[in-house]
Protein backbone atom coordinates (compact mmCIF):
# COMPACT_ATOMS: atom_id res chain seq x y z
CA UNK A 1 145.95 120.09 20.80
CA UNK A 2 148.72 119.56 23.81
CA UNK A 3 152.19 119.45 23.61
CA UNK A 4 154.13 116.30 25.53
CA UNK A 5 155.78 119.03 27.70
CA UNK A 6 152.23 120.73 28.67
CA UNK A 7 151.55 120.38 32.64
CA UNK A 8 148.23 118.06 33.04
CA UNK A 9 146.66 118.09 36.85
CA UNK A 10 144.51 114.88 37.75
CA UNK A 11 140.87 115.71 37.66
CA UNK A 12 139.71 112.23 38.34
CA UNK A 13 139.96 108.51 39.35
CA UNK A 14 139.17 105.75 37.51
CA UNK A 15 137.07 103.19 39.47
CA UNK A 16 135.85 100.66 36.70
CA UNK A 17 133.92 100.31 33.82
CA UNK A 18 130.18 100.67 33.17
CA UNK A 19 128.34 98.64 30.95
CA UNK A 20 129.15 97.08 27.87
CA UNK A 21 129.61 99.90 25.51
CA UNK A 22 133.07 101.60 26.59
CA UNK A 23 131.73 104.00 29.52
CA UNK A 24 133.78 104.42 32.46
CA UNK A 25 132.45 105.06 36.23
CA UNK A 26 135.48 107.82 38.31
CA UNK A 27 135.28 109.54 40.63
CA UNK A 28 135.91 113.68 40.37
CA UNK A 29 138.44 115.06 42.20
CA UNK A 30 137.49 118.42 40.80
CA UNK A 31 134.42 120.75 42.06
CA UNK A 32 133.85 121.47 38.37
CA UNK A 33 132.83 118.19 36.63
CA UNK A 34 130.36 119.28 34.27
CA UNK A 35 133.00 121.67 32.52
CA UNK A 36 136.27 119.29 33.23
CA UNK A 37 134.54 116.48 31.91
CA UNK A 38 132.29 118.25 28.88
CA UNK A 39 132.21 116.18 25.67
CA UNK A 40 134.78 117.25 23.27
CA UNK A 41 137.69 117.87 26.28
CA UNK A 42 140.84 115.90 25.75
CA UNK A 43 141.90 113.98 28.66
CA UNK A 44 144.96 111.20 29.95
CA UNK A 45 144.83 108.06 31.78
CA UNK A 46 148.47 108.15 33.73
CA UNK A 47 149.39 105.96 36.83
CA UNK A 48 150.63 106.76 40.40
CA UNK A 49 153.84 107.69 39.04
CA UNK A 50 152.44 110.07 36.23
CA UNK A 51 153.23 108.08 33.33
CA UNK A 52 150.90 107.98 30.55
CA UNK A 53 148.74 105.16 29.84
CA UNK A 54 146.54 106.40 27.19
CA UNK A 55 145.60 109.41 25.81
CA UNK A 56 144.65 111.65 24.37
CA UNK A 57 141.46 110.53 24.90
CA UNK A 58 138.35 112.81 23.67
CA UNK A 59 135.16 112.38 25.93
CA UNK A 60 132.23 111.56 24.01
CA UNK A 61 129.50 111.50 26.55
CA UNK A 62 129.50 112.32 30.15
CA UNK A 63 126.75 112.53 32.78
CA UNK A 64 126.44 112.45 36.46
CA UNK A 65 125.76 108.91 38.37
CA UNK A 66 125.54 109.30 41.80
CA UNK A 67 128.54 110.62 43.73
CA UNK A 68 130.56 109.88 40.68
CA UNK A 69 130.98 110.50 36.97
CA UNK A 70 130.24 108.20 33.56
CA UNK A 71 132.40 109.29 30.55
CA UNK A 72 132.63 107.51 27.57
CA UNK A 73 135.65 108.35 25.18
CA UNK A 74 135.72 108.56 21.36
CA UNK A 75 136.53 105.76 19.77
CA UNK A 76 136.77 103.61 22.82
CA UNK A 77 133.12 101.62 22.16
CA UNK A 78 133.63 98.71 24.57
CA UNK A 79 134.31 97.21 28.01
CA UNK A 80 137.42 95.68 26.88
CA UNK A 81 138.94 99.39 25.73
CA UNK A 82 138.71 100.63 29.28
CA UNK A 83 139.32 97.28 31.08
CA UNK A 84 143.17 97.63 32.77
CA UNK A 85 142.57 101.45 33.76
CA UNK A 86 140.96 100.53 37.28
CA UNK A 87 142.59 102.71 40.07
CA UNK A 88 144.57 105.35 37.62
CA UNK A 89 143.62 108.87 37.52
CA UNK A 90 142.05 111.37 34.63
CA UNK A 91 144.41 114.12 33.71
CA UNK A 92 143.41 117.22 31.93
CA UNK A 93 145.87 119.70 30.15
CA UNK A 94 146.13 122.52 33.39
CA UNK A 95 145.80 125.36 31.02
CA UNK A 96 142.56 123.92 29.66
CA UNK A 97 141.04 124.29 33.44
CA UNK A 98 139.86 127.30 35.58
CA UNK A 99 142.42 128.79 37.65
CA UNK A 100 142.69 128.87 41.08
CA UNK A 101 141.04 131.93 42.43
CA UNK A 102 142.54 134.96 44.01
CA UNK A 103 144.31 133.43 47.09
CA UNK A 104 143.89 129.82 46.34
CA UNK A 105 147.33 127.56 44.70
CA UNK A 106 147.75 124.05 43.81
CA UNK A 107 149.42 121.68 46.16
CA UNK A 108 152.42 121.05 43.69
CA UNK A 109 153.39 124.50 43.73
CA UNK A 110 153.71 125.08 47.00
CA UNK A 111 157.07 123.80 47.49
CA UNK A 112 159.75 126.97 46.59
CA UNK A 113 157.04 129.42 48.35
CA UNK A 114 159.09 132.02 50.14
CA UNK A 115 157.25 132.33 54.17
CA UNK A 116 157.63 135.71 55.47
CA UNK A 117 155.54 137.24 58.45
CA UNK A 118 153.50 140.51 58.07
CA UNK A 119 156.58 142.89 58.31
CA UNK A 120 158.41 141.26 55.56
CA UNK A 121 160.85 139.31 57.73
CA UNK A 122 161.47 135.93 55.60
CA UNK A 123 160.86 132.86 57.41
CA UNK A 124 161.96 130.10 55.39
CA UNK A 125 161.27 128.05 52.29
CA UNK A 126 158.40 125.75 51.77
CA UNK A 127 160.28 122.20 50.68
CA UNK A 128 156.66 119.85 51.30
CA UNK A 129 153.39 119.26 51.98
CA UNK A 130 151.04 116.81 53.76
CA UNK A 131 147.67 116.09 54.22
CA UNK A 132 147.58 115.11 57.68
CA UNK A 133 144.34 114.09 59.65
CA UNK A 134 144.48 117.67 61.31
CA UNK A 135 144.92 119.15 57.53
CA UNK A 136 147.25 120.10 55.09
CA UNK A 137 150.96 121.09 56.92
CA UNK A 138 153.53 122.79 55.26
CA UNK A 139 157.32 121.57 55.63
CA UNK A 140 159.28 124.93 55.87
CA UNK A 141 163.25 124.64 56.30
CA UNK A 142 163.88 127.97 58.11
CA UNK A 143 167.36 129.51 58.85
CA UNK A 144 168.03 126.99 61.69
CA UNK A 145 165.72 124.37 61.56
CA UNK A 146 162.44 123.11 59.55
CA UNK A 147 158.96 123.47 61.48
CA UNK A 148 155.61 122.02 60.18
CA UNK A 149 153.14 125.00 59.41
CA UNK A 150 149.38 124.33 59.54
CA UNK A 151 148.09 125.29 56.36
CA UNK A 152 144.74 127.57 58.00
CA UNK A 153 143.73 130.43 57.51
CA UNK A 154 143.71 131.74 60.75
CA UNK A 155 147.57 131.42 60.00
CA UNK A 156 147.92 131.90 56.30
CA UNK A 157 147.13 135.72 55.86
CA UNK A 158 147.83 135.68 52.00
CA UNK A 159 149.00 133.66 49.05
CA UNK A 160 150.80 134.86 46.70
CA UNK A 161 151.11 132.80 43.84
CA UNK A 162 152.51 135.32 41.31
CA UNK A 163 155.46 135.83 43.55
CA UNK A 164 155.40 132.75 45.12
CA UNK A 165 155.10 133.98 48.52
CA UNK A 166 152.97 133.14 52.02
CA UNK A 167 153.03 136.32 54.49
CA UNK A 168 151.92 134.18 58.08
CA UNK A 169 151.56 134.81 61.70
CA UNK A 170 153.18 131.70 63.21
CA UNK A 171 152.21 130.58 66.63
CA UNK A 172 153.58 131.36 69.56
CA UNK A 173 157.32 129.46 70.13
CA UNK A 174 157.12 128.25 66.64
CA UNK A 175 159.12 130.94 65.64
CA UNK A 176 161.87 131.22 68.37
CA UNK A 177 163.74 127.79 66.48
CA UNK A 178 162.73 128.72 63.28
């Protein structure tokens, strides 16, 4: 069982139901479905915002259809108990998933990252992130200015998520405002 308090990451969206008895089509935004969504695992429905809409919900049955997922939740037996949750998101309790592996974060925690380059020299502060056609940029307020930072490896040389840290090489000029 989960506390209110207890950090849940979205794992899925909802896009509508399937069939008469209660199962739900979504869409995994997770490269582990078969363990996220296993029967037995207590999940949310929440909205854009984050707020709850339902839940906990235990998944009864799950299977792959396609590109996407069908769950079906105890309890929840017909179309009408999932109607209204078209276009919300899954969330599972984070502590209840795998990690990230050595190297690898999760977009929300990026922001309060120290940036330093290779000799220790800090660089700034991460404050945001985007997902930009070109990939996900970090917003880093620096001692004089902010600069975007591509978020590549060929220019992040570790993550360190225990310290909270990014050592970089920035590109040439980036550096001289920052």
């Amino acid at each position: 069982m989960t506390t209110p308090a207890e950090r849940r990451l979205v794992v899925a969206r909802f896009r509508k139901p399937h069939g008469l008895k209660g199962d739900c089509s979504i869409f995994p935004l997770t490269d582990q479905p078969d363990q996220v969504f296993a029967p037995g695992r207590s999940v949310w429905v929440v909205d854009l915002a984050g707020e709850v809409l339902a839940g906990p919900l235990e998944i009864s049955r799950s299977r792959g259809y396609h590109r996407e997922w069908l769950l079906a939740f105890l309890g929840r037996g017909t179309r009408e108990d999932v109607e209204g949750w078209n276009g919300a998101f899954l969330a599972a309790p984070a502590g209840e998933l795998t990690p990230p592996a050595e190297g690898e974060v999760y977009l929300d925690e990026l922001p309060g990252f120290a940036v330093q380059d290779s000799t220790g020299k800090p660089l700034g502060l991460v404050t945001g992130w985007y997902e930009l056609p070109a990939g996900l940029t970090l917003e880093v307020q620096g001692p004089k200015r902010e600069f975007m930072l591509p978020f590549r490896k060929e220019l992040i040389h570790q993550v360190d998520r225990e310290a909270r840290r990014l050592v970089v090489e920035l590109p040439e000029g980036l550096e001289d405002g920052a």
